[in-house]
N, C-alpha and C. Protein backbone atom coordinates (compact mmCIF):
# COMPACT_ATOMS: atom_id res chain seq x y z
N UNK A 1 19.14 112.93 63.12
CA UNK A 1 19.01 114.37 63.34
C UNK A 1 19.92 114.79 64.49
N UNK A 2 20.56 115.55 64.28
CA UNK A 2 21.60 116.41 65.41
C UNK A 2 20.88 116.74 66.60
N UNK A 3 19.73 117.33 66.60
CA UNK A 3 19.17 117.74 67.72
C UNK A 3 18.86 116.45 68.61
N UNK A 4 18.72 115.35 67.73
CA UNK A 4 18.25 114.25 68.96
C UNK A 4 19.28 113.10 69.48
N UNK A 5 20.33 113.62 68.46
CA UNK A 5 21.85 113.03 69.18
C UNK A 5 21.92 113.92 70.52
N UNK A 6 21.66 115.07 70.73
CA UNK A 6 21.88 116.18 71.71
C UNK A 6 21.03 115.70 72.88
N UNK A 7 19.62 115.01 72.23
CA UNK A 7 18.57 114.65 73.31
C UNK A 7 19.07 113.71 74.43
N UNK A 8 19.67 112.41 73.39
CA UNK A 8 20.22 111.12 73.75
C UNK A 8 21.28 111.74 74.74
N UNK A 9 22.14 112.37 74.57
CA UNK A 9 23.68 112.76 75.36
C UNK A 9 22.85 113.23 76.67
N UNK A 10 21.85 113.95 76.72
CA UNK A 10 21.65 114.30 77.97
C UNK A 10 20.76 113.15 78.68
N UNK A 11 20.09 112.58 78.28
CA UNK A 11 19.78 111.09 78.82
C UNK A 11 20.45 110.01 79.44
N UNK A 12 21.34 110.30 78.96
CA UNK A 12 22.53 108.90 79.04
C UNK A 12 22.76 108.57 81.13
N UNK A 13 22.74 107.38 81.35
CA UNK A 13 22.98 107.00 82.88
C UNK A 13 24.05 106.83 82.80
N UNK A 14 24.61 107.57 83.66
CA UNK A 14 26.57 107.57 84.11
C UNK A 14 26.86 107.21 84.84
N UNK A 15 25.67 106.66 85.56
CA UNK A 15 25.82 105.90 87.44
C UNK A 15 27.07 104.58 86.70
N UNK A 16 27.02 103.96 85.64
CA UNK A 16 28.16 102.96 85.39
C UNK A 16 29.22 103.84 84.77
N UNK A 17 29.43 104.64 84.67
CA UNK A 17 30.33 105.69 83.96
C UNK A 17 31.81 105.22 85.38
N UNK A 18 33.00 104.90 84.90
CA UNK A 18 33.82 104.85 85.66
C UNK A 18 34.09 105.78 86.71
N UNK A 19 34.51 106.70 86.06
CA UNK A 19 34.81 108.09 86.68
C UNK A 19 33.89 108.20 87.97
N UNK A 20 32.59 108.09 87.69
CA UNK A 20 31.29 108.45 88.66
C UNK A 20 32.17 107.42 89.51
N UNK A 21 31.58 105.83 89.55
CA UNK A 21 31.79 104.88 90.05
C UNK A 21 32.83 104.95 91.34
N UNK A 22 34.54 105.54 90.38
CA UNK A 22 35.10 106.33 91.31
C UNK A 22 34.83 107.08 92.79
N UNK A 23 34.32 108.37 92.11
CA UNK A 23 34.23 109.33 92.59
C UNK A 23 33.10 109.07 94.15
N UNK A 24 32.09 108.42 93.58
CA UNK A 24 31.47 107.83 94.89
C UNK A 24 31.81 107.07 95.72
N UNK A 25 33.20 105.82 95.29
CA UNK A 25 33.79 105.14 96.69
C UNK A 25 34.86 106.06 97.22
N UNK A 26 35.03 107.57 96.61
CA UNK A 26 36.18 108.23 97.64
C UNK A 26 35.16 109.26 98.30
N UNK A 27 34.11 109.82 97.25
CA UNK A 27 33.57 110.70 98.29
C UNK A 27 32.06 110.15 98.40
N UNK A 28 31.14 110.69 99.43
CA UNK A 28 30.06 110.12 100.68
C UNK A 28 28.99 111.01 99.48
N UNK A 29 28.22 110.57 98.21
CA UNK A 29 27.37 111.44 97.63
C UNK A 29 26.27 110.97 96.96
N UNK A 30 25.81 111.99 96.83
CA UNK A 30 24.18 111.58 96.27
C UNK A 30 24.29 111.57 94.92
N UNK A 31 22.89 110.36 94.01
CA UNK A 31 22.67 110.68 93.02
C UNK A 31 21.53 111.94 92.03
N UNK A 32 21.58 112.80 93.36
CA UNK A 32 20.39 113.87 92.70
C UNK A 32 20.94 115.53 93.04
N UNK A 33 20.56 116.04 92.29
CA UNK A 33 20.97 117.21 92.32
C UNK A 33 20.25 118.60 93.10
N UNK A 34 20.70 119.04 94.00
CA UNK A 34 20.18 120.22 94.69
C UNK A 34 20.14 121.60 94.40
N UNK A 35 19.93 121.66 93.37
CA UNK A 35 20.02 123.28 92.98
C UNK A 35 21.04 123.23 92.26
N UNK A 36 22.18 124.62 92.98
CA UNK A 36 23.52 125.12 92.67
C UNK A 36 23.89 124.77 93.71
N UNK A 37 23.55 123.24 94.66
CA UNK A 37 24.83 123.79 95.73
C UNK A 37 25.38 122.29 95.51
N UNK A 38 26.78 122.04 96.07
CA UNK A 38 27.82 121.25 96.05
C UNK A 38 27.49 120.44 96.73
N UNK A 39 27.23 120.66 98.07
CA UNK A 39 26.78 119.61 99.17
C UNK A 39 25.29 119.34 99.34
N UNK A 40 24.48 118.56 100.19
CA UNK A 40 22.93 118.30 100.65
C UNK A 40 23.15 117.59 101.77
N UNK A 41 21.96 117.74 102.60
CA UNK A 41 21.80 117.23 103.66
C UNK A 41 20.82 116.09 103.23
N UNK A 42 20.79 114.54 103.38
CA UNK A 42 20.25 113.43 103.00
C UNK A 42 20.26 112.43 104.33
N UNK A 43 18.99 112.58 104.80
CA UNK A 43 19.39 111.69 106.02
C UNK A 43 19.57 112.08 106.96
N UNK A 44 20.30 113.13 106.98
CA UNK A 44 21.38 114.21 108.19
C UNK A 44 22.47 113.57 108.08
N UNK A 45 22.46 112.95 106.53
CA UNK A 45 24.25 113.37 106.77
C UNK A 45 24.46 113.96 105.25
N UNK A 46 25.53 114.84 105.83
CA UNK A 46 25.75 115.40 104.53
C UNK A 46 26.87 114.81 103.32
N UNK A 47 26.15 115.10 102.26
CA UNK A 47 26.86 114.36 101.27
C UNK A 47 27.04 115.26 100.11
N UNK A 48 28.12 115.25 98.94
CA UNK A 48 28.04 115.62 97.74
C UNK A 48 26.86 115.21 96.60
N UNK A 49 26.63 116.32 95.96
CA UNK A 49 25.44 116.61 94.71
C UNK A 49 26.65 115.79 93.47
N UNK A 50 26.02 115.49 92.56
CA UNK A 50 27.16 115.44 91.23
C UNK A 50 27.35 116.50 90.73
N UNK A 51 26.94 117.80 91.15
CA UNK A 51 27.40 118.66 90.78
C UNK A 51 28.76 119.27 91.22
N UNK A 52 29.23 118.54 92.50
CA UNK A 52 30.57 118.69 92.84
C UNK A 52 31.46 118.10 91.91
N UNK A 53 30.95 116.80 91.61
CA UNK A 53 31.62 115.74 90.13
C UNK A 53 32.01 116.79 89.28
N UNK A 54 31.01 117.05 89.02
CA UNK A 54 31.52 118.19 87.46
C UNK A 54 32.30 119.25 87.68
N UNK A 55 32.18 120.07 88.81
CA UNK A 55 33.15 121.08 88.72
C UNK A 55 34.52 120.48 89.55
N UNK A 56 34.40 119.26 89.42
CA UNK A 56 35.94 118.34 89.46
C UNK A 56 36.74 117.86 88.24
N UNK A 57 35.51 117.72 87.47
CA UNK A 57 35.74 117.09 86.49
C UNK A 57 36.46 117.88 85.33
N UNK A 58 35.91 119.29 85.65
CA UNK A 58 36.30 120.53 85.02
C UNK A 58 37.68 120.69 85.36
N UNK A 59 37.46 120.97 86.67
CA UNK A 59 39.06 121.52 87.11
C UNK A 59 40.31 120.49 86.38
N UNK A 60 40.17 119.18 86.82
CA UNK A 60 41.28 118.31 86.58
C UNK A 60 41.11 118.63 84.85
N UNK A 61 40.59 118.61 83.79
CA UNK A 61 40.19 119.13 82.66
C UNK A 61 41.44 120.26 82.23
N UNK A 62 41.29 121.19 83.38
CA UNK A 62 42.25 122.32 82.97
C UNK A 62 43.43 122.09 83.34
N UNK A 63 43.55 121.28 84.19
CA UNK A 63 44.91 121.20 84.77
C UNK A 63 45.47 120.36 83.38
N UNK A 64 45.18 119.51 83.26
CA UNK A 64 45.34 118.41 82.05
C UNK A 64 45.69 119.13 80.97
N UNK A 65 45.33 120.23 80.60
CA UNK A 65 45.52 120.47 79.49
C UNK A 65 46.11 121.69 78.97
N UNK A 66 46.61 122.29 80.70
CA UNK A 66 48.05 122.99 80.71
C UNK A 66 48.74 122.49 80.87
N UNK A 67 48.67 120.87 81.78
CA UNK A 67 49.81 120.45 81.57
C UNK A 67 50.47 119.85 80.13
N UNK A 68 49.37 119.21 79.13
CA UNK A 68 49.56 119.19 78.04
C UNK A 68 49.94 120.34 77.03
N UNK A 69 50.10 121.62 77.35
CA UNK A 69 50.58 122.73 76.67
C UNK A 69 51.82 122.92 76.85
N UNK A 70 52.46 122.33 77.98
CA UNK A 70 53.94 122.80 78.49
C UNK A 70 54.69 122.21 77.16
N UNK A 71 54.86 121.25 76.83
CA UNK A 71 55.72 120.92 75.33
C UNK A 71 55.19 122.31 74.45
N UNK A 72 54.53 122.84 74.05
CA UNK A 72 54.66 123.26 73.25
C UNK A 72 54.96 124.79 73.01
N UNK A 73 55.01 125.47 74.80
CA UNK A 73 55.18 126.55 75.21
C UNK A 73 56.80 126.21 75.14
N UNK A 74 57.50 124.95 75.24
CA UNK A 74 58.94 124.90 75.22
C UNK A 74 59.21 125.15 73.39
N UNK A 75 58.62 124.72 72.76
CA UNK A 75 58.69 124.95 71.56
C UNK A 75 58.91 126.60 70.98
N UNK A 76 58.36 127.02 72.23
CA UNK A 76 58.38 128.86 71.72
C UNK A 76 59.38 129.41 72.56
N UNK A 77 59.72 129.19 74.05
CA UNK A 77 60.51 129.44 74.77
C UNK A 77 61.56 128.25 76.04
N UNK A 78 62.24 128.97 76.64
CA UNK A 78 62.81 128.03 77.84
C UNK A 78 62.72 128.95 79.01
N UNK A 79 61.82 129.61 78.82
CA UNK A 79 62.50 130.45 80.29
C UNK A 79 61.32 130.14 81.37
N UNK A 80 61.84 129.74 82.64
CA UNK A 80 60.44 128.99 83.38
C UNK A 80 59.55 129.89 83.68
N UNK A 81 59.82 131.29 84.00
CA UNK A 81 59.01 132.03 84.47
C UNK A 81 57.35 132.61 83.45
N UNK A 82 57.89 132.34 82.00
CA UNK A 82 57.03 132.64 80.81
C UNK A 82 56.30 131.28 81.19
N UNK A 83 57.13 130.49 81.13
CA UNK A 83 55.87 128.97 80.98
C UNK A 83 54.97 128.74 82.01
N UNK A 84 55.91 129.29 83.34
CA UNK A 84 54.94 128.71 84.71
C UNK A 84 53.65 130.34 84.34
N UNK A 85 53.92 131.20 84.09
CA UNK A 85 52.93 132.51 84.36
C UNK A 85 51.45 131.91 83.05
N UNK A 86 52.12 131.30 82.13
CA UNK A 86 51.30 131.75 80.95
C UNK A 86 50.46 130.29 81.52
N UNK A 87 50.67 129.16 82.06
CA UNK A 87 50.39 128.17 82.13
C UNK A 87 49.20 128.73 83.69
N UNK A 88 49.42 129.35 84.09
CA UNK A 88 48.38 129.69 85.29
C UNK A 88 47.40 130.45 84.72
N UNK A 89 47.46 131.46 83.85
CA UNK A 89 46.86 132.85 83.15
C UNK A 89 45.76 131.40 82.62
N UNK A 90 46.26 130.77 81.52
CA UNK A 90 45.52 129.71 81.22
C UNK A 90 44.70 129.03 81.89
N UNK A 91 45.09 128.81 82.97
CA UNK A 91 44.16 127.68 83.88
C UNK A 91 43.04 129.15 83.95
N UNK A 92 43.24 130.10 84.78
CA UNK A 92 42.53 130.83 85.12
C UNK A 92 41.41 131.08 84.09
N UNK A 93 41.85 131.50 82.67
CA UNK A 93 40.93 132.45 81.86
C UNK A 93 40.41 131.11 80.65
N UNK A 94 40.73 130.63 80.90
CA UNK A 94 40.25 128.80 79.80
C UNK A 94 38.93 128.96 79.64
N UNK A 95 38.18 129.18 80.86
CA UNK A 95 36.43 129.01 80.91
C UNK A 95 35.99 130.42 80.12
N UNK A 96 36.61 131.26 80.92
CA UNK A 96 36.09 132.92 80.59
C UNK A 96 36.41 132.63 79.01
N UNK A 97 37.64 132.85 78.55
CA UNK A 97 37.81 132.68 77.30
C UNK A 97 36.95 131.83 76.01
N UNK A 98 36.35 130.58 76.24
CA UNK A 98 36.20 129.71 75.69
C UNK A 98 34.90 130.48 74.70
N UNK A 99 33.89 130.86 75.55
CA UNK A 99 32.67 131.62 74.82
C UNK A 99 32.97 132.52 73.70
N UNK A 100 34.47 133.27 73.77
CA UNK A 100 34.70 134.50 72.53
C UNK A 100 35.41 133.74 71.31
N UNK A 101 36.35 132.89 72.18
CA UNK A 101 37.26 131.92 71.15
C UNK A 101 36.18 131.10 70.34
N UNK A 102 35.15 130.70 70.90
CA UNK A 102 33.90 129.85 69.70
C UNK A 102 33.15 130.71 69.17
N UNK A 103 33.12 131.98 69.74
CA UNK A 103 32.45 132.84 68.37
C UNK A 103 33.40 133.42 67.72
N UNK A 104 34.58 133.50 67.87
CA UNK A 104 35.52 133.92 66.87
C UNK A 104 35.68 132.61 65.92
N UNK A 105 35.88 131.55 66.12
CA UNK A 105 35.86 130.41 65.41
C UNK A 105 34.57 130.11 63.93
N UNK A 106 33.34 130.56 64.82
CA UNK A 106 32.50 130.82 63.89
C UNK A 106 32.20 131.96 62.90
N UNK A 107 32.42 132.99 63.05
CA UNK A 107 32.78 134.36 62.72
C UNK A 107 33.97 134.58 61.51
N UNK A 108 35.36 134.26 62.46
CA UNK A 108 36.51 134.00 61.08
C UNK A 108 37.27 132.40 60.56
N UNK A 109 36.18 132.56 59.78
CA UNK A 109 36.32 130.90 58.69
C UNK A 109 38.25 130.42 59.02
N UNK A 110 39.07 131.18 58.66
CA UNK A 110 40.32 130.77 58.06
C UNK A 110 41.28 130.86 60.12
N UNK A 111 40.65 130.91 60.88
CA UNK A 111 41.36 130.72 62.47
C UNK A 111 41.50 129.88 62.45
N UNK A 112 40.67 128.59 62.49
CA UNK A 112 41.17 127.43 62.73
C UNK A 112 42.31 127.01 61.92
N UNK A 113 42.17 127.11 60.54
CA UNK A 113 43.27 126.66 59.99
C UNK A 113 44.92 127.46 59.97
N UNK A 114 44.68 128.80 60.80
CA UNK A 114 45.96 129.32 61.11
C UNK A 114 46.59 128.83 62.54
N UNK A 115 45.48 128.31 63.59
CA UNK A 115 46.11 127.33 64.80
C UNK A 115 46.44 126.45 63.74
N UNK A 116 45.65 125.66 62.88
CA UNK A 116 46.52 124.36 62.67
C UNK A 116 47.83 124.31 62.44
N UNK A 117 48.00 125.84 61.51
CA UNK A 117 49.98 125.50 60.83
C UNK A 117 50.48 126.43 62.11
N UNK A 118 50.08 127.60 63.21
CA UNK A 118 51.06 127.35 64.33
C UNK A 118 51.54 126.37 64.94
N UNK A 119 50.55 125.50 65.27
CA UNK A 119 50.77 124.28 66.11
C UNK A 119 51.56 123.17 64.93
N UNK A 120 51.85 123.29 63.71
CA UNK A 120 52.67 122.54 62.92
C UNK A 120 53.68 123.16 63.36
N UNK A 121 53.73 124.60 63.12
CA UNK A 121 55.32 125.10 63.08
C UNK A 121 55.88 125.35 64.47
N UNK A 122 55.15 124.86 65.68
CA UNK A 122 55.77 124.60 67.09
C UNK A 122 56.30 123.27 66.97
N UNK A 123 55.54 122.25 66.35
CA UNK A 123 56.14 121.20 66.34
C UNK A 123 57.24 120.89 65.19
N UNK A 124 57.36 121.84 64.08
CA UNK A 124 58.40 121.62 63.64
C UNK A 124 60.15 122.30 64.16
N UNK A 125 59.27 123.26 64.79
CA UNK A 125 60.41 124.07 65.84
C UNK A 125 61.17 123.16 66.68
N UNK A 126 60.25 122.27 67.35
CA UNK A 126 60.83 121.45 68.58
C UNK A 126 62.21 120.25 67.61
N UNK A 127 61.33 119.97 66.98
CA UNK A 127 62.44 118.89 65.90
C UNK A 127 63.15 119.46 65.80
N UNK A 128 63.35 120.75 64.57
CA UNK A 128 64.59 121.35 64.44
C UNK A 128 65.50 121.54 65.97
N UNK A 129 64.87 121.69 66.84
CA UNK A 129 66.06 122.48 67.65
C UNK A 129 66.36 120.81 68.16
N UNK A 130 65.60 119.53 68.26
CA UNK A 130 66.30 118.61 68.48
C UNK A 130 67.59 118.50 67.72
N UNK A 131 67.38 118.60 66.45
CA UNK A 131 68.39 118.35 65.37
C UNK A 131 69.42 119.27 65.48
N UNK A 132 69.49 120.04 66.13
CA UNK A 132 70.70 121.43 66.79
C UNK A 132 70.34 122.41 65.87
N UNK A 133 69.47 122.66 64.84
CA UNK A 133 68.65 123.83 64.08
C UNK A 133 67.97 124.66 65.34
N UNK A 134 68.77 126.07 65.44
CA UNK A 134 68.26 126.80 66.11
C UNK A 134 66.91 127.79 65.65
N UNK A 135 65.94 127.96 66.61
CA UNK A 135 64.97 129.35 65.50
C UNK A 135 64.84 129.96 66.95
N UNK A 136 64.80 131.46 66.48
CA UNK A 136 64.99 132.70 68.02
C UNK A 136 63.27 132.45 68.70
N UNK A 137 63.85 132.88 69.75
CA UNK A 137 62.04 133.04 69.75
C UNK A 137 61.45 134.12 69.81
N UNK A 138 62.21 135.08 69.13
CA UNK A 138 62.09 136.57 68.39
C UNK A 138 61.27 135.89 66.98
N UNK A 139 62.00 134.76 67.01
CA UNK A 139 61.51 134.59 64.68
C UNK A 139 60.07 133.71 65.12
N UNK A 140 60.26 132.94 66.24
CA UNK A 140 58.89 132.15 66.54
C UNK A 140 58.02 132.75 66.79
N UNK A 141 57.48 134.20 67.74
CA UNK A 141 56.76 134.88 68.27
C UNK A 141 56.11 135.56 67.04
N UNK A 142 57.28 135.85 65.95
CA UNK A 142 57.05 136.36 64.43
C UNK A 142 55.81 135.37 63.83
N UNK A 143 56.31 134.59 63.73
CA UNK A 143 55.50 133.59 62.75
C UNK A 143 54.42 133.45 63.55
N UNK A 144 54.29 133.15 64.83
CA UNK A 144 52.78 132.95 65.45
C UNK A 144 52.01 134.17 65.10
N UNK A 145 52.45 135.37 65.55
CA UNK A 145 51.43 136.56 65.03
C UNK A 145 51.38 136.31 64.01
N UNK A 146 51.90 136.47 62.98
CA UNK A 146 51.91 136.36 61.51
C UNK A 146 51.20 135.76 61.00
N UNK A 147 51.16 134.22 61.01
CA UNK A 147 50.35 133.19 60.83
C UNK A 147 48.60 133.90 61.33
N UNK A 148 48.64 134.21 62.68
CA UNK A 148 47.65 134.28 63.27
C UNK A 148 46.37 135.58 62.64
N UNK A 149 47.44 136.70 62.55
CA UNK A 149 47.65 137.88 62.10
C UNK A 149 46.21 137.47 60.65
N UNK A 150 47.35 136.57 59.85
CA UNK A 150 46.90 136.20 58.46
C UNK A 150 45.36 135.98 58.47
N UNK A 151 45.40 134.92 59.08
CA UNK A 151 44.10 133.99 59.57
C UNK A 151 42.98 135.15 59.55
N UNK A 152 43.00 135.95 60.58
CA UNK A 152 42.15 137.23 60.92
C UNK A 152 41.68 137.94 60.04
N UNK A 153 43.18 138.66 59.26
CA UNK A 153 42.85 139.14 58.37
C UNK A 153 42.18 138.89 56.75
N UNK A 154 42.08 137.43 56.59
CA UNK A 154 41.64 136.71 55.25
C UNK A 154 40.05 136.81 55.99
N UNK A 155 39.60 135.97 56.95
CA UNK A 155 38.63 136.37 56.96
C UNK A 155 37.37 137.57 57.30
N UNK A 156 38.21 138.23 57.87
CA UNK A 156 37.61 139.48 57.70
C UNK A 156 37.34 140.11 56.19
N UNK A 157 38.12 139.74 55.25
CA UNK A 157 38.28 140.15 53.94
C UNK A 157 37.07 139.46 53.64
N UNK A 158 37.12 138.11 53.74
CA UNK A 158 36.19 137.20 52.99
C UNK A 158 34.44 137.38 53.46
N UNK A 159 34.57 137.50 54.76
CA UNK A 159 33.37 138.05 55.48
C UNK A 159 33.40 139.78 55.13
N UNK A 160 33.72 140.70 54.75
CA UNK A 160 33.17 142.13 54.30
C UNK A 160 32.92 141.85 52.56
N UNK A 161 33.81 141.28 52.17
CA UNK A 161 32.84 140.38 50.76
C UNK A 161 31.73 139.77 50.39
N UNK A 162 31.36 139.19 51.57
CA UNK A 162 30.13 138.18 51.62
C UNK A 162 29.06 139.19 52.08
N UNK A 163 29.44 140.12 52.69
CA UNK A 163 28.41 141.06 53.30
C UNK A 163 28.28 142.06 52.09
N UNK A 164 28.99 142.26 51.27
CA UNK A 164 29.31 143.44 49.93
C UNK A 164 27.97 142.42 49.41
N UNK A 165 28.36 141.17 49.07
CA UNK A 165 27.76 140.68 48.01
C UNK A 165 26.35 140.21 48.33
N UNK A 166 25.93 140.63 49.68
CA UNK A 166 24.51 140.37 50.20
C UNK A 166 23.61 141.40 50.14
N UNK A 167 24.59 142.64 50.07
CA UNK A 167 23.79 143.79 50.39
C UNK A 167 23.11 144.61 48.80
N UNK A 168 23.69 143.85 47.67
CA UNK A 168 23.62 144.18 46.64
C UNK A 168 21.95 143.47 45.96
């Protein structure tokens, strides 16, 4: 049952979890949690909650995975100032964002599969222009809306159908 895979995940002891293991021979911390706050006083001396862990764990998370976006922001452009701006905007709005992007995910059926063929046709972009096949990034910016555009619009179609055919 799903719900008790969910049970198990929050059970799980991470005190052997590497990362943890880490994180406690660089920083001075406790294994219990104080509320919402980062630090505790234990002893009288003060030490980190694991709740500092996690919103470390987070951060390096985002960094990771703008830095893993830079290939493919080169795929759409070269100009540093687009990559370094859009690559911060990202770090920043990743969290905020994440809650609308998973109910849009659930909401319009055919999104996911219009990221899938952007992210094909960034990576077929990058090849071509290895191969000296140029594409503008007037025609790339095209196809991402487009693609994206599509996605939106099929399921909105398919979802005011499903709602036609419920209400009947």
């Amino acid at each position: 049952d799903e719900d008790e895979d969910e049970d198990d995940d929050d059970d799980e002891d991470l005190s052997n979890n590497a990362v943890v293991k880490f994180a406690s021979g660089v920083v001075n911390s406790t294994s219990k949690y104080d509320g919402d706050n980062f630090f505790t006083v234990v002893d009288g001396v003060k030490r980190a909650t694991p709740l500092l862990l996690v919103v470390v764990c987070i951060e390096l998370s985002d960094i990771l995975f703008a830095v893993d976006s830079i290939p493919a922001i080169f795929g759409v452009t070269e100009d540093p100032f687009i990559i370094f701006t859009s690559n911060i905007f990202a770090i920043l709005g990743l969290r905020a964002l994440f809650q609308v992007v998973a109910k849009l995910m659930e909401s319009l059926e055919y999104l996911e599969k219009a990221v899938a063929i952007v992210l094909g046709f960034v990576g077929v972009k990058m090849m071509a222009e290895f191969g000296g096949i140029e594409i503008s990034e007037e025609a790339a910016l095209g196809v991402v809306v487009s693609v994206l555009g599509a996605g939106v619009a099929a399921s909105l179609v398919k979802n005011g159908q499903e709602e036609e055919e419920a209400s009947k």
